[in-house]
C-alpha atoms as a PDB file:
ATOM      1  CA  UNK A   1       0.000   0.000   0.000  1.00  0.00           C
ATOM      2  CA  UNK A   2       1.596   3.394  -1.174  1.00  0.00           C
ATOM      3  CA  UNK A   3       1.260   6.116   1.270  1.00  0.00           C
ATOM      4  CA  UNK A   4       1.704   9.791   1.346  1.00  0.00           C
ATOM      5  CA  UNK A   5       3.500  11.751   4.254  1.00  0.00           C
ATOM      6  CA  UNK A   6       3.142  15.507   4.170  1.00  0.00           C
ATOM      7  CA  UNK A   7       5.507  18.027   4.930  1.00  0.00           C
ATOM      8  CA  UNK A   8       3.444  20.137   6.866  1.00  0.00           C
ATOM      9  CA  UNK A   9       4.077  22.998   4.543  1.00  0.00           C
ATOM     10  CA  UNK A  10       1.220  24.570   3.128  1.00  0.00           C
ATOM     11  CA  UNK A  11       3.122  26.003   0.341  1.00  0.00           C
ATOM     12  CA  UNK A  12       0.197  28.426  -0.672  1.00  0.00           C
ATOM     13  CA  UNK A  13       0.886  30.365   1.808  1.00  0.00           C
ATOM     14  CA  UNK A  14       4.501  31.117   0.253  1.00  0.00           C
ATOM     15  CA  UNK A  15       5.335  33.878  -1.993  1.00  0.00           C
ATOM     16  CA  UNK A  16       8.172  33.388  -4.290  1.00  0.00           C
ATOM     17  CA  UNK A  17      10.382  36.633  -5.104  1.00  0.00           C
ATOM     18  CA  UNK A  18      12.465  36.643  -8.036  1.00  0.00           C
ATOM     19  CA  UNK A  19      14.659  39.105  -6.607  1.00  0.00           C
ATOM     20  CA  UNK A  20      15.524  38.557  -3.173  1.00  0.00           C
ATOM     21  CA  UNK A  21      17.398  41.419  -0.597  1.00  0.00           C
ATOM     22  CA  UNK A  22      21.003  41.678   0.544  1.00  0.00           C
ATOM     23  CA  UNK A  23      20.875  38.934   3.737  1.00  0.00           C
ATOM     24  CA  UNK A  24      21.865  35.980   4.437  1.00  0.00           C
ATOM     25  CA  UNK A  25      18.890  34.074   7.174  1.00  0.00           C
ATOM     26  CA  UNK A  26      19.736  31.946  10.066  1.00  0.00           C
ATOM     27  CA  UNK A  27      16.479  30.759  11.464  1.00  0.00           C
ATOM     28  CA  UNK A  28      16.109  29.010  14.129  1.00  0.00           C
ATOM     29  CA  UNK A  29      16.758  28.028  17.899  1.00  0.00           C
ATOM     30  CA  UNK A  30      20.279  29.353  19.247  1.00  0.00           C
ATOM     31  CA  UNK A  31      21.546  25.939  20.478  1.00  0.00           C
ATOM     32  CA  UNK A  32      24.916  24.770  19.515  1.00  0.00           C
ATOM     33  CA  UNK A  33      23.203  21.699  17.646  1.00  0.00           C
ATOM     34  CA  UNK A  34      21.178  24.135  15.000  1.00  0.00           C
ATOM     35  CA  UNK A  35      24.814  26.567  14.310  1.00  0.00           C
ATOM     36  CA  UNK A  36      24.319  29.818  15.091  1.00  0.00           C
ATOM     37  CA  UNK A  37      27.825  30.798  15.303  1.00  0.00           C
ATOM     38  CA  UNK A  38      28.621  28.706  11.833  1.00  0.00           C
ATOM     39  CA  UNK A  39      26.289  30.491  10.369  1.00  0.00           C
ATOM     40  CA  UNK A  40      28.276  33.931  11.527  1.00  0.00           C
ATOM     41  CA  UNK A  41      31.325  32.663  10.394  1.00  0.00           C
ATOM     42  CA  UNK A  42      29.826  31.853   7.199  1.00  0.00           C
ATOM     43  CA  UNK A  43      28.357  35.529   6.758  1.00  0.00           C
ATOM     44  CA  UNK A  44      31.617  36.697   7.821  1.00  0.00           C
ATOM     45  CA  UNK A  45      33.454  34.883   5.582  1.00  0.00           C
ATOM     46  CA  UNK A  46      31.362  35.394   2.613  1.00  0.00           C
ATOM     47  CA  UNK A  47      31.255  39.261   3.184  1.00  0.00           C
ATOM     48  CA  UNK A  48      27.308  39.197   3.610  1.00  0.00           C
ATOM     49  CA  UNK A  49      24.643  40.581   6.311  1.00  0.00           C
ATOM     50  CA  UNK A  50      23.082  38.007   8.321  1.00  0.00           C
ATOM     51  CA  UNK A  51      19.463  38.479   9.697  1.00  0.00           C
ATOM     52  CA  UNK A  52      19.733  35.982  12.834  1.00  0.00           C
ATOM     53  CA  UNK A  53      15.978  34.963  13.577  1.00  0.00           C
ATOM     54  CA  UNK A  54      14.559  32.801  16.756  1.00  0.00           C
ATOM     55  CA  UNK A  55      12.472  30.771  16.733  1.00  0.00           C
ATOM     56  CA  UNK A  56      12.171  31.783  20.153  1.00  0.00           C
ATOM     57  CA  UNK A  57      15.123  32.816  22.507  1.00  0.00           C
ATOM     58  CA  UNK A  58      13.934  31.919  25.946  1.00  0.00           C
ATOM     59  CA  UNK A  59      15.220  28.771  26.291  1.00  0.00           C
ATOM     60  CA  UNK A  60      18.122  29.570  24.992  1.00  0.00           C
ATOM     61  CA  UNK A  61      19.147  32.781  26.331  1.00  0.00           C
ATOM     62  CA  UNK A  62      22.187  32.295  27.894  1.00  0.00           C
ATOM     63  CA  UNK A  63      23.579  30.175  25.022  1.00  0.00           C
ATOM     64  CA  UNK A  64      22.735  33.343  22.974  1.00  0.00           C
ATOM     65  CA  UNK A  65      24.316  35.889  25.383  1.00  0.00           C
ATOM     66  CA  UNK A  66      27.215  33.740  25.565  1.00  0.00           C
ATOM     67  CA  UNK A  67      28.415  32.507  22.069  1.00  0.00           C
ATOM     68  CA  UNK A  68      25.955  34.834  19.458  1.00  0.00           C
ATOM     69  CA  UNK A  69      25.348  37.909  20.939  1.00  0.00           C
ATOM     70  CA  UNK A  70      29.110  39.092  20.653  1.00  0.00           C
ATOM     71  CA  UNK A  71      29.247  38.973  17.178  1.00  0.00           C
ATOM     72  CA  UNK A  72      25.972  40.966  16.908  1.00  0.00           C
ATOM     73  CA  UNK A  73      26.898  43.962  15.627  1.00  0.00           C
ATOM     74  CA  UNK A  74      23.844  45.805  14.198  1.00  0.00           C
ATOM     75  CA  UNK A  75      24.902  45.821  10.463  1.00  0.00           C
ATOM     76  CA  UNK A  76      26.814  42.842   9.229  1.00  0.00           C
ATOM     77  CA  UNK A  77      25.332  40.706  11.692  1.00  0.00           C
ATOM     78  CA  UNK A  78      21.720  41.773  13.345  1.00  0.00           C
ATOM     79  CA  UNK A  79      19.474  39.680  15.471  1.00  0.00           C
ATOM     80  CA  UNK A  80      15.688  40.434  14.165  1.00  0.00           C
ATOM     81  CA  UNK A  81      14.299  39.107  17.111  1.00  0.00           C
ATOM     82  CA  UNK A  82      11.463  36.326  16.834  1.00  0.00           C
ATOM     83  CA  UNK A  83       9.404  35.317  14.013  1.00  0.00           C
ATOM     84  CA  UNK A  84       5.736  34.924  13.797  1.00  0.00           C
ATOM     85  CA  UNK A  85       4.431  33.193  10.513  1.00  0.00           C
ATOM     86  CA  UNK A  86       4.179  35.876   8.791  1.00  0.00           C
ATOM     87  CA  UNK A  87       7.193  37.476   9.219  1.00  0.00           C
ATOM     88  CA  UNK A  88       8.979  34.247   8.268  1.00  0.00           C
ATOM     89  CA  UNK A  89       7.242  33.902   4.964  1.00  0.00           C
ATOM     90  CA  UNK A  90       8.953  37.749   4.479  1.00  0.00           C
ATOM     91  CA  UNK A  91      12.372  36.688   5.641  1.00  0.00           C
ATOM     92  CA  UNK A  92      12.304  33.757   3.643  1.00  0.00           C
ATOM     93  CA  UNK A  93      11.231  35.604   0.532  1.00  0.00           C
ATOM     94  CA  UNK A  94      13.996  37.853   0.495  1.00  0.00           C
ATOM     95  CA  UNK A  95      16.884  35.938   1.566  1.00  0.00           C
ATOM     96  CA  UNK A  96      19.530  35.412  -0.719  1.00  0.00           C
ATOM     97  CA  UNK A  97      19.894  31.869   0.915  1.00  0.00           C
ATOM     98  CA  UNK A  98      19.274  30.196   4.323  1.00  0.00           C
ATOM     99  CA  UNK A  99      22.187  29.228   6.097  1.00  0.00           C
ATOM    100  CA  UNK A 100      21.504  26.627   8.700  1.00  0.00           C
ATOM    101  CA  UNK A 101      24.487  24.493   9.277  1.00  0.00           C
ATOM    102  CA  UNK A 102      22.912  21.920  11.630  1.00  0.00           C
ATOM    103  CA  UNK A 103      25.697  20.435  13.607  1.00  0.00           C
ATOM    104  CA  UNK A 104      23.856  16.693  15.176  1.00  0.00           C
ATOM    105  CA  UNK A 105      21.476  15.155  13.853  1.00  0.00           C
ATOM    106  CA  UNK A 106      17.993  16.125  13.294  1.00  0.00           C
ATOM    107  CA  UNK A 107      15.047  13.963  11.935  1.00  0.00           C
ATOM    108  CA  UNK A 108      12.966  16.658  10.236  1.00  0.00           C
ATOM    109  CA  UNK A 109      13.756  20.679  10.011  1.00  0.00           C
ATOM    110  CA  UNK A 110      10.793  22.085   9.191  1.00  0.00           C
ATOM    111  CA  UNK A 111      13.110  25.368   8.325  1.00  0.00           C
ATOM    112  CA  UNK A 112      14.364  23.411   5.877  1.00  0.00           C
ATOM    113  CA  UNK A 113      11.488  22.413   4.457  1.00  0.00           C
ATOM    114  CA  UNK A 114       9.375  25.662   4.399  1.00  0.00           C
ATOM    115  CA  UNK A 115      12.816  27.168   2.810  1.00  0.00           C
END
């Protein structure tokens, strides 16, 4: 018996732009597992801004005060605070590219997926 399993992506909610802005995104939780600082020294490296979003920060505040939050610097690297749906849909739409450089292993990213 062939089944289906959905993403859980309702792509009609997603907009595609042609022409995206001038950022890099890093979306997700700041926990050394997802790579928020990987994904800083891949902005750095690649001469880019980097919009760092949360999926929420609470429970992972001191991780972010302690390994992120020093290379925030407001123009090359800028934490946008937390996403609601909407505002994701807008980040992802004008991204240049996602940058999410897991670092264990995960069985499903749904960043990944709505990417």
């Amino acid at each position: 018996m062939a089944a289906v399993v959905l993403h859980a992506v309702d792509t009609g909610r997603f907009t595609f732009r042609a022409v995206p802005d001038d950022y890099l995104l890093f979306l997700g939780r700041f926990t050394p597992g997802k790579g928020p600082v990987e994904a800083i020294q891949v902005a750095k490296r690649a001469g880019m801004r980097l919009l760092l979003v949360a999926a929420r920060i609470q429970d992972e505040d001191a991780y972010y005060r302690e390994h992120v939050e020093p290379h925030v610097n407001g123009t090359q690297i800028v934490y946008a605070g937390e996403a609601d749906f909407e505002t994701k849909i807008r980040l992802y739409g004008g991204a240049r590219a996602l940058i999410y450089p897991v670092q264990q292993g995960e069985p499903f990213g749904l960043v990944l997926a709505e990417a």
